[in-house]
Protein backbone atom coordinates (compact mmCIF):
# COMPACT_ATOMS: atom_id res chain seq x y z
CA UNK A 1 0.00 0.00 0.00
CA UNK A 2 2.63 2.01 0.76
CA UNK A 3 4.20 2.03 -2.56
CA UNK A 4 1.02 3.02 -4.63
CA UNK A 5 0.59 6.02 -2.65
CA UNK A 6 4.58 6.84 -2.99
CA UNK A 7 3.84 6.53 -7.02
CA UNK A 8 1.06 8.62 -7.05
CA UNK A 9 2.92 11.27 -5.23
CA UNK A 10 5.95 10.68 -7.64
CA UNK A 11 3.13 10.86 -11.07
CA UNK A 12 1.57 13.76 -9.53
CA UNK A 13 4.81 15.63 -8.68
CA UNK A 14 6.08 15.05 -12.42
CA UNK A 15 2.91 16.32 -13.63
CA UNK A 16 3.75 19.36 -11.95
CA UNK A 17 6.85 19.72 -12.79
CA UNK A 18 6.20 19.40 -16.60
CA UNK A 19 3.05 21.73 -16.17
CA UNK A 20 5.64 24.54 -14.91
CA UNK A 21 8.10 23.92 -17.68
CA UNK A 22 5.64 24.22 -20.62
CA UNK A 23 4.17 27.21 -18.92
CA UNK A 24 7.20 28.91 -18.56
CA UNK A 25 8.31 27.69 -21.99
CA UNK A 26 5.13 29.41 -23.66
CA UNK A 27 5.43 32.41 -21.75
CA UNK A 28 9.09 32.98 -23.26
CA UNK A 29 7.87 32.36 -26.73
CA UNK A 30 5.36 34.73 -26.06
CA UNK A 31 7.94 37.11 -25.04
CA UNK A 32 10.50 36.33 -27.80
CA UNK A 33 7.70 36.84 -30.66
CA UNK A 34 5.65 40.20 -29.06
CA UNK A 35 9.54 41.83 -28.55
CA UNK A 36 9.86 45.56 -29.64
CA UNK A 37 13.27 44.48 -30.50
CA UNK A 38 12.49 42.54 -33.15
CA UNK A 39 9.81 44.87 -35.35
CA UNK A 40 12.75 45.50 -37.52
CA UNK A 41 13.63 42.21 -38.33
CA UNK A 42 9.87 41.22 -38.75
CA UNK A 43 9.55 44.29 -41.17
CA UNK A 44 13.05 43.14 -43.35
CA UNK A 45 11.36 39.41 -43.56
CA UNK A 46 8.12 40.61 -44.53
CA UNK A 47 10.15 42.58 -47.37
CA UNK A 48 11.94 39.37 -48.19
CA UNK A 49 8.57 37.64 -48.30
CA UNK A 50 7.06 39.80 -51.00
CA UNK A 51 10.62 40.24 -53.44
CA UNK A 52 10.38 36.01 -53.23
CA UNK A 53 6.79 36.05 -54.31
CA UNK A 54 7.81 38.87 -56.90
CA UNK A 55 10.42 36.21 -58.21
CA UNK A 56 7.62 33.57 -58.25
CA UNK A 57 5.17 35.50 -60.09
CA UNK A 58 7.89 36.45 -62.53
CA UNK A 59 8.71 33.34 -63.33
CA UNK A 60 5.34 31.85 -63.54
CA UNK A 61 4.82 34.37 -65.98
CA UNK A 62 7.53 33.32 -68.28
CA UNK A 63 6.87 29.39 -67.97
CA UNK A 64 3.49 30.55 -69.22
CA UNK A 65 4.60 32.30 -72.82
């Protein structure tokens, strides 16, 4: 008896454990994505994004001739 309450304690404790660490692990994604910081960077990719689908269009347009 003794041992299914120690492994219930154990399960529960691990449970906790990994709760904290994905809650702390979201809250620094969170953090890493909504960063001021980074606006700049997010701007430059979003530039990259549409001179890529420039090239795409481009060349869709010449397979098609």
């Amino acid at each position: 008896m003794l041992s299914a309450t120690s492994k219930k304690i154990i399960i529960l404790r691990n449970y906790f454990i990994l709760m904290a660490m994905v809650t702390v692990m979201i809250t620094g994604l969170g953090d890493l994505f909504d960063n001021p910081d980074r606006m700049g960077q997010k701007d430059r990719l979003n530039n990259y994004g549409r001179y890529i689908s420039a090239g795409f269009v481009n060349q869709a347009q010449k397979v098609g001739r």
